[in-house]
C-alpha atoms as a PDB file:
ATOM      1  CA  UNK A   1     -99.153 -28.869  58.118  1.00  0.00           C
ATOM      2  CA  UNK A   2     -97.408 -29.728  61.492  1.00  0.00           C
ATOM      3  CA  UNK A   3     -94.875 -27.205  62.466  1.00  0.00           C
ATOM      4  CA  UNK A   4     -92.015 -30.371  62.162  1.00  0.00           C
ATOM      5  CA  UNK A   5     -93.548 -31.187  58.644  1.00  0.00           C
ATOM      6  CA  UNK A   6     -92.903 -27.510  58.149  1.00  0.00           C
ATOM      7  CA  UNK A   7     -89.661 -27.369  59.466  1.00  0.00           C
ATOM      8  CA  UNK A   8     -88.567 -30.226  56.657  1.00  0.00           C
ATOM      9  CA  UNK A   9     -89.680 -28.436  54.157  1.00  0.00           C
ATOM     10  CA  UNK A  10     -88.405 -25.425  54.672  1.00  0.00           C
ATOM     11  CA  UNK A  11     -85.072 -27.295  54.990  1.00  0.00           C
ATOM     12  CA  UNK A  12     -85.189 -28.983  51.793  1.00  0.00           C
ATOM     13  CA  UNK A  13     -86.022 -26.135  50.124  1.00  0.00           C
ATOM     14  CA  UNK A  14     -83.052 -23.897  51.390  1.00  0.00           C
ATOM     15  CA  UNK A  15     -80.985 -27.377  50.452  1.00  0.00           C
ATOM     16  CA  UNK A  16     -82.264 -26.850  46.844  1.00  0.00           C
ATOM     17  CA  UNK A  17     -81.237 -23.896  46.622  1.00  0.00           C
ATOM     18  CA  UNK A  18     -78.010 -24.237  48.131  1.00  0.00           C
ATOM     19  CA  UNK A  19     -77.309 -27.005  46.021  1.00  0.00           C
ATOM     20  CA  UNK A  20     -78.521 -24.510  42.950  1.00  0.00           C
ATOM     21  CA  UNK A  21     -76.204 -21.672  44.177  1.00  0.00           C
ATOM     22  CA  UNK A  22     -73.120 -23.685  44.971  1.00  0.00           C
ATOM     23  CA  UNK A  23     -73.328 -25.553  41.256  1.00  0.00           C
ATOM     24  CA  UNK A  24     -73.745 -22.423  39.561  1.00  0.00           C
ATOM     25  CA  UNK A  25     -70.345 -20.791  38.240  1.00  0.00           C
ATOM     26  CA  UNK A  26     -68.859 -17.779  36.468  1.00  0.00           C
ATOM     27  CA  UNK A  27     -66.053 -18.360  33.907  1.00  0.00           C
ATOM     28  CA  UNK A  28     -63.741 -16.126  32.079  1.00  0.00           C
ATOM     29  CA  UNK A  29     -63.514 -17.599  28.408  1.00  0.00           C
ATOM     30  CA  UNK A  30     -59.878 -16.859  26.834  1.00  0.00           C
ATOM     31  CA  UNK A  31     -59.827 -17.272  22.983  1.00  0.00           C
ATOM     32  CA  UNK A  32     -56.167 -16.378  21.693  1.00  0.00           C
ATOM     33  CA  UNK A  33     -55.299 -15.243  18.218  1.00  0.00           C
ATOM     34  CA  UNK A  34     -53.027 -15.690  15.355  1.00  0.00           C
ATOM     35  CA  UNK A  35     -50.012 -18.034  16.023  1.00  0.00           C
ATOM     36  CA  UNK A  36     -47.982 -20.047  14.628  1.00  0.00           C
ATOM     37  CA  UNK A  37     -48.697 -22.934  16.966  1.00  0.00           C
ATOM     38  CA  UNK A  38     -51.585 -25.238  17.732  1.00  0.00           C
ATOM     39  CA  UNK A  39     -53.469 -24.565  20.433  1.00  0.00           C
ATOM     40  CA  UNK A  40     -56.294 -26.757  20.223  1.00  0.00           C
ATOM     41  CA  UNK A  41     -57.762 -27.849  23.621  1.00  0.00           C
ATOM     42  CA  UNK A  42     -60.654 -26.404  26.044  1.00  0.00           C
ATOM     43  CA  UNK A  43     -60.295 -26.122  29.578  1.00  0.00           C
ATOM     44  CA  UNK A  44     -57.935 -24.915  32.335  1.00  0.00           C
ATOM     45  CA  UNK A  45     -55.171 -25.549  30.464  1.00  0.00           C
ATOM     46  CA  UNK A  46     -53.556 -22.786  28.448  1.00  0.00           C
ATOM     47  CA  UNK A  47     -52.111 -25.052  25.554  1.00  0.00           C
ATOM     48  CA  UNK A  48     -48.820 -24.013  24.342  1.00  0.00           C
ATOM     49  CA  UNK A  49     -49.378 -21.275  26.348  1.00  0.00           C
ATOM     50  CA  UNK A  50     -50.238 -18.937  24.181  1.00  0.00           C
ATOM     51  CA  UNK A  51     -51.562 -16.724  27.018  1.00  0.00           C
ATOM     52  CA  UNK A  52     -48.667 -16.947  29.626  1.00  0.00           C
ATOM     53  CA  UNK A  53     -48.799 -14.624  33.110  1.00  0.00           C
ATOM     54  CA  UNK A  54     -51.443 -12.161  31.231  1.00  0.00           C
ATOM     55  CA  UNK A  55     -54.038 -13.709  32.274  1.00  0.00           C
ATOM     56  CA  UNK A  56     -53.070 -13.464  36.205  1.00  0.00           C
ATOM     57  CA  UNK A  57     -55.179  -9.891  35.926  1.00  0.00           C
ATOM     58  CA  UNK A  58     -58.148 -12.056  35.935  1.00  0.00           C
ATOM     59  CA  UNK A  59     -59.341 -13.719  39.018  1.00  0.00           C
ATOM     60  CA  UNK A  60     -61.886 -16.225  39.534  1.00  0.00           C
ATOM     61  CA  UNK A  61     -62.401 -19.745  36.740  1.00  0.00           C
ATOM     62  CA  UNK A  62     -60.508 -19.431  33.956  1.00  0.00           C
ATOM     63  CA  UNK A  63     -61.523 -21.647  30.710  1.00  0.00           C
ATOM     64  CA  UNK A  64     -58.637 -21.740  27.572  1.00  0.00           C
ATOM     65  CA  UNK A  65     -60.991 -22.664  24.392  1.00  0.00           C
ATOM     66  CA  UNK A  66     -57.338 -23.110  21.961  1.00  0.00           C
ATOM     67  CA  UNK A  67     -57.138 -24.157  18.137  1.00  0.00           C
ATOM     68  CA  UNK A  68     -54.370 -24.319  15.409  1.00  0.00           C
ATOM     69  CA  UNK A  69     -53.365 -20.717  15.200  1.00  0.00           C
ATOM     70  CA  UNK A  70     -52.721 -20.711  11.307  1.00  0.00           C
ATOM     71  CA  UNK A  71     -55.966 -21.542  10.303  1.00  0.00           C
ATOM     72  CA  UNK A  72     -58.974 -19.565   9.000  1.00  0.00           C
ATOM     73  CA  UNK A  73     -60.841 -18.530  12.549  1.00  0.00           C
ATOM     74  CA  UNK A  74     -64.207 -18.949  10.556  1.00  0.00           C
ATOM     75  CA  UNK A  75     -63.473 -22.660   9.683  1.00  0.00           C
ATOM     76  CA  UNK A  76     -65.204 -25.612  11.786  1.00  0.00           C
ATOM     77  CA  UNK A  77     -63.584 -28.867  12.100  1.00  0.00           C
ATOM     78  CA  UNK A  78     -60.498 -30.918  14.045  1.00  0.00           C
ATOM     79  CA  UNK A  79     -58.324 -27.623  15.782  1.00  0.00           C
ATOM     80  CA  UNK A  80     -60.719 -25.048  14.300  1.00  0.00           C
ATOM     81  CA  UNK A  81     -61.973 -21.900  15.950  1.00  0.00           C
ATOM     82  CA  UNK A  82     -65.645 -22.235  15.357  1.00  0.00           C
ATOM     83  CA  UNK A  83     -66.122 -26.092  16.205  1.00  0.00           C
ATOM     84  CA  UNK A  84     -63.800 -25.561  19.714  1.00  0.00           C
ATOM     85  CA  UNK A  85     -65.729 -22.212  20.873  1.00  0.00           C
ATOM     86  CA  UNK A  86     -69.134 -24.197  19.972  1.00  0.00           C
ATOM     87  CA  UNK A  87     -68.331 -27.006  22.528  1.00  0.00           C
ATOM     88  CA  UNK A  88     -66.490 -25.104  24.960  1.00  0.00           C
ATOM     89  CA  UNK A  89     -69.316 -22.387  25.428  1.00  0.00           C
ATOM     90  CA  UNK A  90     -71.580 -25.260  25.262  1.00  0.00           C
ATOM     91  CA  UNK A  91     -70.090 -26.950  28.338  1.00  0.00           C
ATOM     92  CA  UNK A  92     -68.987 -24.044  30.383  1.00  0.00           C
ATOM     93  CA  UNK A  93     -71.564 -21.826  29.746  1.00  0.00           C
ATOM     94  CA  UNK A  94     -75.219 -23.246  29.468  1.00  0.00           C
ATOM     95  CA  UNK A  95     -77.708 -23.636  32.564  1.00  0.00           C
ATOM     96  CA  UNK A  96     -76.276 -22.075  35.864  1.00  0.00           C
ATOM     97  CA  UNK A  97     -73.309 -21.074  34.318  1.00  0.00           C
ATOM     98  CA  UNK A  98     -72.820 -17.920  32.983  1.00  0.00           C
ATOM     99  CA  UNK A  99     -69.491 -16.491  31.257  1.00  0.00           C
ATOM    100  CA  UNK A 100     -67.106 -13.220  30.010  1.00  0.00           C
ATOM    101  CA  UNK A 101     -65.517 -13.706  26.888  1.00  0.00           C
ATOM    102  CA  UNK A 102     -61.828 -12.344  26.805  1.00  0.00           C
ATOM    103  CA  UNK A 103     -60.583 -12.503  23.144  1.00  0.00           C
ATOM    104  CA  UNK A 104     -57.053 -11.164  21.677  1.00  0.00           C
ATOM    105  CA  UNK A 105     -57.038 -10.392  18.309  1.00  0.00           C
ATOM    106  CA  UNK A 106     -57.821 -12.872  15.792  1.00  0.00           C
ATOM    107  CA  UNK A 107     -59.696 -14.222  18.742  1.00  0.00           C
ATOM    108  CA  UNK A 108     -61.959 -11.574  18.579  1.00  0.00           C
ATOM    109  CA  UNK A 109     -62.734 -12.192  14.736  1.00  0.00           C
ATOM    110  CA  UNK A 110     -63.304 -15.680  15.568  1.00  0.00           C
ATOM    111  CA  UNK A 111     -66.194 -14.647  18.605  1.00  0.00           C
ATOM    112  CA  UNK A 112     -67.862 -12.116  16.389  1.00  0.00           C
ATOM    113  CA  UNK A 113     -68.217 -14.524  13.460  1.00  0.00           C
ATOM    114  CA  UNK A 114     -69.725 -17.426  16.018  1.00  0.00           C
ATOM    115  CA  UNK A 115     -72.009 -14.848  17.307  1.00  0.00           C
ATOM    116  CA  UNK A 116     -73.097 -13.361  13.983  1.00  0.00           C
ATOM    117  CA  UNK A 117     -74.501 -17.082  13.040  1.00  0.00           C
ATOM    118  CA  UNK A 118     -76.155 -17.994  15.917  1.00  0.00           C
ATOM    119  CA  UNK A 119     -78.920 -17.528  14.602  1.00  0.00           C
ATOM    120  CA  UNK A 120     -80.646 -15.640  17.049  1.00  0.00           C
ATOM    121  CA  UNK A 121     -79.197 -13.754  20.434  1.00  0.00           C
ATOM    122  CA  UNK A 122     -77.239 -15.861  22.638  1.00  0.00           C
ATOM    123  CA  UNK A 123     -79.642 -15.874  25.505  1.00  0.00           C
ATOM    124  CA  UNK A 124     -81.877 -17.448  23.067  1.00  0.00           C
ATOM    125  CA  UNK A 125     -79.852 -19.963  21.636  1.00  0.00           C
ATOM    126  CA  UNK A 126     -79.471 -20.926  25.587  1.00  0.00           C
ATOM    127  CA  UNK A 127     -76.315 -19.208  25.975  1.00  0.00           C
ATOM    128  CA  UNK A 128     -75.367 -17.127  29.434  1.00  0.00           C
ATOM    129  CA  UNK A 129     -72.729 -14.490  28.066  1.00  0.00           C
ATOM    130  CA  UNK A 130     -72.260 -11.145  29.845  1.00  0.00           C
ATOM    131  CA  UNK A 131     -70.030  -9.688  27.365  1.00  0.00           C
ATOM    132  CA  UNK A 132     -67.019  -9.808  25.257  1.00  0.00           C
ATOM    133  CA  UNK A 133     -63.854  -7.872  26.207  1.00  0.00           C
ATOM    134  CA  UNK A 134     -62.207  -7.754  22.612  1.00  0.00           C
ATOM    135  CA  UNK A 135     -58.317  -6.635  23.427  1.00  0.00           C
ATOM    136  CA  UNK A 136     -56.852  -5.926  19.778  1.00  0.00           C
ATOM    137  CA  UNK A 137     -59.710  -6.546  17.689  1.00  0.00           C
ATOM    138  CA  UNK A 138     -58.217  -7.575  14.443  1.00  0.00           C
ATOM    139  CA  UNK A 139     -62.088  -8.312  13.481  1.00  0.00           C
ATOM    140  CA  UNK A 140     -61.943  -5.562  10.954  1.00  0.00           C
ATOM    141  CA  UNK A 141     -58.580  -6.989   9.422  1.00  0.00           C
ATOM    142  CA  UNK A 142     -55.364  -5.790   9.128  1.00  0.00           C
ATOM    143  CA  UNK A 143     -53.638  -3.635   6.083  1.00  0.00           C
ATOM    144  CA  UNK A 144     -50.306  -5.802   6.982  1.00  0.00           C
ATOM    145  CA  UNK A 145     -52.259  -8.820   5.720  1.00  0.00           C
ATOM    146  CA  UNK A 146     -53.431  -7.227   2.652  1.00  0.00           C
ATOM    147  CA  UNK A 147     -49.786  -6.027   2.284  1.00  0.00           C
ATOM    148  CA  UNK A 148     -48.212  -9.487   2.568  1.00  0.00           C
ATOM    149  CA  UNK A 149     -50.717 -10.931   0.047  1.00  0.00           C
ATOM    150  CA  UNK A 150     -50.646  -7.792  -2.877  1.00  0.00           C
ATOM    151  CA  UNK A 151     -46.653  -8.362  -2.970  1.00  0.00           C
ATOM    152  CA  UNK A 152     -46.674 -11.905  -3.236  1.00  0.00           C
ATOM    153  CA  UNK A 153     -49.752 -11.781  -5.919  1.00  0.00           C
ATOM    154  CA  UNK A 154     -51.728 -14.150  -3.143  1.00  0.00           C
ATOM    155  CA  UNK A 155     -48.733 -16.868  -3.141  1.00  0.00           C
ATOM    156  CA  UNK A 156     -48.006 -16.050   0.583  1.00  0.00           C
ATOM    157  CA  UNK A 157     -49.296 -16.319   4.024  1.00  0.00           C
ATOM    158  CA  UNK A 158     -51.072 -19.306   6.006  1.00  0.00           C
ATOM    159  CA  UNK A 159     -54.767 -19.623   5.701  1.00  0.00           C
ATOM    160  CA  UNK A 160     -55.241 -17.558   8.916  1.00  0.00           C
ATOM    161  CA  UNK A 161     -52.924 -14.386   6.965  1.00  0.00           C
ATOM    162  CA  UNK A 162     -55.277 -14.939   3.983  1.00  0.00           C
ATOM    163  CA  UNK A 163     -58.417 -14.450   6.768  1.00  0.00           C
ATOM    164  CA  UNK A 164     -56.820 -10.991   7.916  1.00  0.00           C
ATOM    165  CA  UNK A 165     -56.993  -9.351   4.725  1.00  0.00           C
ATOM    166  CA  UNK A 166     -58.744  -6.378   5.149  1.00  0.00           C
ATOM    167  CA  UNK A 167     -61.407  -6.422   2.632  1.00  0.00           C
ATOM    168  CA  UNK A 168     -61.777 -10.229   3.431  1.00  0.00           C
ATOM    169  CA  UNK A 169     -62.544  -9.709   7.265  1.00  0.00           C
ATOM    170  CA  UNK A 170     -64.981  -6.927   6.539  1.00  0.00           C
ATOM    171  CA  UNK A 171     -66.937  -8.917   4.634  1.00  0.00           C
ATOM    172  CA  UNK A 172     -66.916 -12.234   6.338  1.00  0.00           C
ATOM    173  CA  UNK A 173     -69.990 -11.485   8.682  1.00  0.00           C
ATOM    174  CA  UNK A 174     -72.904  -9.118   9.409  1.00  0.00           C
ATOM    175  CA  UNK A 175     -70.379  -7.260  12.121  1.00  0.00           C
ATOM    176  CA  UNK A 176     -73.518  -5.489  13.354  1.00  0.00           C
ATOM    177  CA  UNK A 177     -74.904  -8.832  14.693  1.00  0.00           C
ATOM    178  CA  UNK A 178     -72.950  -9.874  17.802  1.00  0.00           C
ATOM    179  CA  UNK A 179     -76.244 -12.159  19.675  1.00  0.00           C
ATOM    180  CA  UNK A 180     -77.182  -9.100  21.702  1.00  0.00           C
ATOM    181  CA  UNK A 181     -73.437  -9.557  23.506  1.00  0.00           C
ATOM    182  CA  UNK A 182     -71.758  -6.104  23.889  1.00  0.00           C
ATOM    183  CA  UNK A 183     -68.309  -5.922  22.542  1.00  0.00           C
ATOM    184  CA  UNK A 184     -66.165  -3.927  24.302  1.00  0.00           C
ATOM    185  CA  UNK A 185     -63.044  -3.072  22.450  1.00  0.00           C
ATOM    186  CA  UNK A 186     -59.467  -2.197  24.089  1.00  0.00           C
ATOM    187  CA  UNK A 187     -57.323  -0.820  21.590  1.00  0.00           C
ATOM    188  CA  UNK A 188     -53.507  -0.120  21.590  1.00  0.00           C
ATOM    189  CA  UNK A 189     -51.556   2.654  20.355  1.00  0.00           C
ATOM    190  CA  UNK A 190     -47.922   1.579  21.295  1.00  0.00           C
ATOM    191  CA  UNK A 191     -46.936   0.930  17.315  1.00  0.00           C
ATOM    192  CA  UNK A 192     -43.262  -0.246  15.966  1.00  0.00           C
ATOM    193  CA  UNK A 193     -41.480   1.528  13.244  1.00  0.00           C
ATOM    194  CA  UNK A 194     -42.239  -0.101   9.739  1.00  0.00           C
ATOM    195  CA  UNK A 195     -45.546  -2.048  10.333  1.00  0.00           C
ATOM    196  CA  UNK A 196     -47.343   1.641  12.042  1.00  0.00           C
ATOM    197  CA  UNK A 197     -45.965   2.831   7.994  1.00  0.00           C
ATOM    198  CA  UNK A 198     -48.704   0.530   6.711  1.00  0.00           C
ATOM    199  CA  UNK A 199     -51.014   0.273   9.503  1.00  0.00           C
ATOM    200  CA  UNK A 200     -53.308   3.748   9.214  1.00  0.00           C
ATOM    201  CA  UNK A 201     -54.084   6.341  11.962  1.00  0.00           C
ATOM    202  CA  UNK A 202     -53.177   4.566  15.273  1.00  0.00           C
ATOM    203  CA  UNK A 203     -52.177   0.509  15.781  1.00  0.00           C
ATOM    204  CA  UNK A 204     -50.154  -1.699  18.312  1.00  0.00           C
ATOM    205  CA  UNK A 205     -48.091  -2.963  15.184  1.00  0.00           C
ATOM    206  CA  UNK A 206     -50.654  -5.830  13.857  1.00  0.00           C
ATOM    207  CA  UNK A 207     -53.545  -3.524  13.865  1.00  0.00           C
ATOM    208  CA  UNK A 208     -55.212  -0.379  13.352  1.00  0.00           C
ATOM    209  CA  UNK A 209     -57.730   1.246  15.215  1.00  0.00           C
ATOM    210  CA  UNK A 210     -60.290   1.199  12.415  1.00  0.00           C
ATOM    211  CA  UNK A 211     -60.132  -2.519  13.455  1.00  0.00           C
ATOM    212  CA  UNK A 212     -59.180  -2.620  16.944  1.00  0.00           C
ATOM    213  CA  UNK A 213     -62.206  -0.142  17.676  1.00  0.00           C
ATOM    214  CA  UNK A 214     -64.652  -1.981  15.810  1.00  0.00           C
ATOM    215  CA  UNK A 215     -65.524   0.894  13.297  1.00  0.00           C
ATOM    216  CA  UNK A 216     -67.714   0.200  10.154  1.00  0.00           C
ATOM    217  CA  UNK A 217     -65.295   1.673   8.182  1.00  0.00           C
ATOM    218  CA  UNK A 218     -61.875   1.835   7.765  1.00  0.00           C
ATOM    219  CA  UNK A 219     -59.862   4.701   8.173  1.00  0.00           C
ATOM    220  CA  UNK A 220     -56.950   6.369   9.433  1.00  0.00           C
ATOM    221  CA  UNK A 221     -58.339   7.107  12.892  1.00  0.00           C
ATOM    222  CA  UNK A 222     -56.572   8.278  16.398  1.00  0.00           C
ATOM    223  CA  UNK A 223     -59.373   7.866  18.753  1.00  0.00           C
ATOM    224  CA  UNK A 224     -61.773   5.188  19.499  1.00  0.00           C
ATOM    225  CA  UNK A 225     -65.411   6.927  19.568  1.00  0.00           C
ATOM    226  CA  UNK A 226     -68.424   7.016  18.356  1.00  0.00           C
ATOM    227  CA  UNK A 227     -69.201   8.954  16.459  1.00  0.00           C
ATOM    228  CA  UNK A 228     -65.847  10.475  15.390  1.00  0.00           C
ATOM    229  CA  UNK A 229     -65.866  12.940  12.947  1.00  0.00           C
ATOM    230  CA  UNK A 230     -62.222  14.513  11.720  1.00  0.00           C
ATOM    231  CA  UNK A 231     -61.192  16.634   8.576  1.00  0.00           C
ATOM    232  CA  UNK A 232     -59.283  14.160   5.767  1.00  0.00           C
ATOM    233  CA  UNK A 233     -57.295  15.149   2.476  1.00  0.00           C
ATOM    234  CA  UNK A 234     -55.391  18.345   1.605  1.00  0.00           C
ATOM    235  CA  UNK A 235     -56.717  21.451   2.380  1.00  0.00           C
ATOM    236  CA  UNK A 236     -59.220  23.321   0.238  1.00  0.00           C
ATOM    237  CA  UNK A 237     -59.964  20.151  -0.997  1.00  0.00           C
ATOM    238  CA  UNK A 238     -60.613  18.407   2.682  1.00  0.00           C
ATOM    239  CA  UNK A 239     -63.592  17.643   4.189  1.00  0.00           C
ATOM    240  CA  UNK A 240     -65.594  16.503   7.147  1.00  0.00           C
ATOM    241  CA  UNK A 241     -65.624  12.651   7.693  1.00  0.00           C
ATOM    242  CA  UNK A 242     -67.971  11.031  10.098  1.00  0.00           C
ATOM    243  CA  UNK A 243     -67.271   7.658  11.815  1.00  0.00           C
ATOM    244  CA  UNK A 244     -69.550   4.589  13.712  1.00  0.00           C
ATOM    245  CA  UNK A 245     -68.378   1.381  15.338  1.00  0.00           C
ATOM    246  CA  UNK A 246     -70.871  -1.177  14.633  1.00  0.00           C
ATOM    247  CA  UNK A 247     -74.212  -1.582  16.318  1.00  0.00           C
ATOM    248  CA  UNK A 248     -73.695  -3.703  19.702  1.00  0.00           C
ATOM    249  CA  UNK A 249     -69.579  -2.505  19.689  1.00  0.00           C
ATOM    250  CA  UNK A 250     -68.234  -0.167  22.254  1.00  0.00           C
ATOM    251  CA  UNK A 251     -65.327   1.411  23.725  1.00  0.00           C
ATOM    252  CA  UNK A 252     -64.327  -0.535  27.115  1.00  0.00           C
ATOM    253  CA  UNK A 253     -65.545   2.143  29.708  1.00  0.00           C
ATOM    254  CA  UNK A 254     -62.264   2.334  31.855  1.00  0.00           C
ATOM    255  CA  UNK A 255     -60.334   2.852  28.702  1.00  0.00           C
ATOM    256  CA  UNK A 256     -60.203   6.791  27.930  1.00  0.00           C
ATOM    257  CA  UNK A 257     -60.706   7.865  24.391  1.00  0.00           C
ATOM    258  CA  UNK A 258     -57.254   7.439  23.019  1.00  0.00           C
ATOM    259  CA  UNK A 259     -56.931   4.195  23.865  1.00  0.00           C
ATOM    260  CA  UNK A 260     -53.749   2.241  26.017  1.00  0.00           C
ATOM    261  CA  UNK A 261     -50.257   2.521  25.025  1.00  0.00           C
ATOM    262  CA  UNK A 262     -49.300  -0.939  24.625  1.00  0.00           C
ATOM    263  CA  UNK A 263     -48.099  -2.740  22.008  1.00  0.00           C
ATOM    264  CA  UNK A 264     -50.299  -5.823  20.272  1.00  0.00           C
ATOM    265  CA  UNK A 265     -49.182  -8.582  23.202  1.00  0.00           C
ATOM    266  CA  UNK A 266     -48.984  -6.356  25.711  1.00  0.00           C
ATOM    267  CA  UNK A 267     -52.814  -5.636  25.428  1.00  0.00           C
ATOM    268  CA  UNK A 268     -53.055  -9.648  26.285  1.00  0.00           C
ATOM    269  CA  UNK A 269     -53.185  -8.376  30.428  1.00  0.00           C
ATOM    270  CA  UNK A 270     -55.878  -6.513  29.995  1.00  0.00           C
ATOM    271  CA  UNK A 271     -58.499  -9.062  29.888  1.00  0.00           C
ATOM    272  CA  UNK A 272     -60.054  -7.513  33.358  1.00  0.00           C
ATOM    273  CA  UNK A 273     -61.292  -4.726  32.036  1.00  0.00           C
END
């Protein structure tokens, strides 16, 4: 090979790979939680803007996957969760692309369910996500849910209240299954007076740590560990019991033990951890 014949292949090469490195992108994927609006788009636009400054924490391409926020997060179809996180992780992060998920809430429900059906791990399935940074995990349900629906004998609450019920979002999904994608769970502890009388151990006034923490039980719990093990009932009678989060959850590592003191939207700015 001549050295000019060299020289043009050398160049084409580094152009190929230029080309390679300039197409390929990292997004942060926002999916919001209960609401009362409809959120439904995906892209850069924050629909209804469910989201507001909180996400200014977070640098770099930001991608809004939005649906109607009183619906069941494990129903597919026009303004569902599972049908707009499908295409939007489709598009944004296939190929090159690779992707954080940042969910909020009933957000994080929605993820966890999508990733428990995959069918196999993400990476598999041809899907480049680094993690999941689940900020008030109300995957696990909420006791205000179940509240709302004993008093009113099941006559109350939208489709997406129904969802929360405790029992219900326990056993929607294998939990233990998230695709091989780490959730990492920030939980609050700043509660409000009335909802922290139903919510057990610590919450951010929509949920409890039990859910927030991703534990595999629920529980009234003040810390967000694993394994935690604390003394419950009425002493002599008490006794030693030992908590897990499910396989593949974790505390997010710059969050200490007890957790943040912020309230359920507050939490929303934290999607940089």
């Amino acid at each position: 090979m001549t050295k000019r014949n060299l020289f043009l292949s050398l160049t084409l090469l580094m152009s190929i790979l230029l080309a390679g490195s300039l197409s390929a992108q990292t997004h942060t994927i926002f999916i919001h939680g209960k609401s009362s609006s409809n959120h439904n788009g995906i892209g850069t636009n924050d629909v209804n803007n469910y989201w507001g400054s909180s996400t200014n924490s977070v640098g770099g391409s930001k991608i809004f996957i939005g649906y109607d926020g009183t619906t069941d997060p494990r129903t597919y179809g026009s303004a569902r969760a599972q049908t707009n996180i499908t295409t939007g992780l489709s598009t944004y992060c296939r190929g090159s692309n690779s992707c954080k998920i940042v969910c909020h809430s009933a957000g994080c429900y929605a993820i966890e369910f999508w990733l428990s059906n995959l069918g196999g791990t993400a990476s598999s399935r041809g899907f480049n996500l680094t993690k999941v940074t689940a900020l008030a995990a109300a995957s696990g349900g909420s006791e205000l849910a179940s509240a709302l629906n004993a008093i009113t004998f099941g006559f109350a609450g939208n489709a997406m209240d129904k969802s929360l019920i405790v029992g219900t979002a326990r056993g929607a999904f294998n939990h233990n299954n998230t695709g091989s994608v780490g959730i990492f769970h920030v939980p609050g502890y700043k509660g409000m007076f009335g909802a922290s009388a139903i919510l057990p151990g610590e919450d951010d006034y929509a949920v409890a740590y039990h859910s927030s923490c991703g534990y595999n039980r629920t529980g009234g719990l003040s810390k967000c560990q694993s394994p935690l093990t604390q003394s419950e009932g009425i002493w002599p009678f008490n006794r030693n019991v030992t908590y897990y989060q499910y396989s593949g959850h974790f505390r997010a590592p710059s969050v200490g033990t007890s957790g943040l003191y912020l309230d359920h939207g507050q939490i929303k700015s934290e999607g940089w951890r």
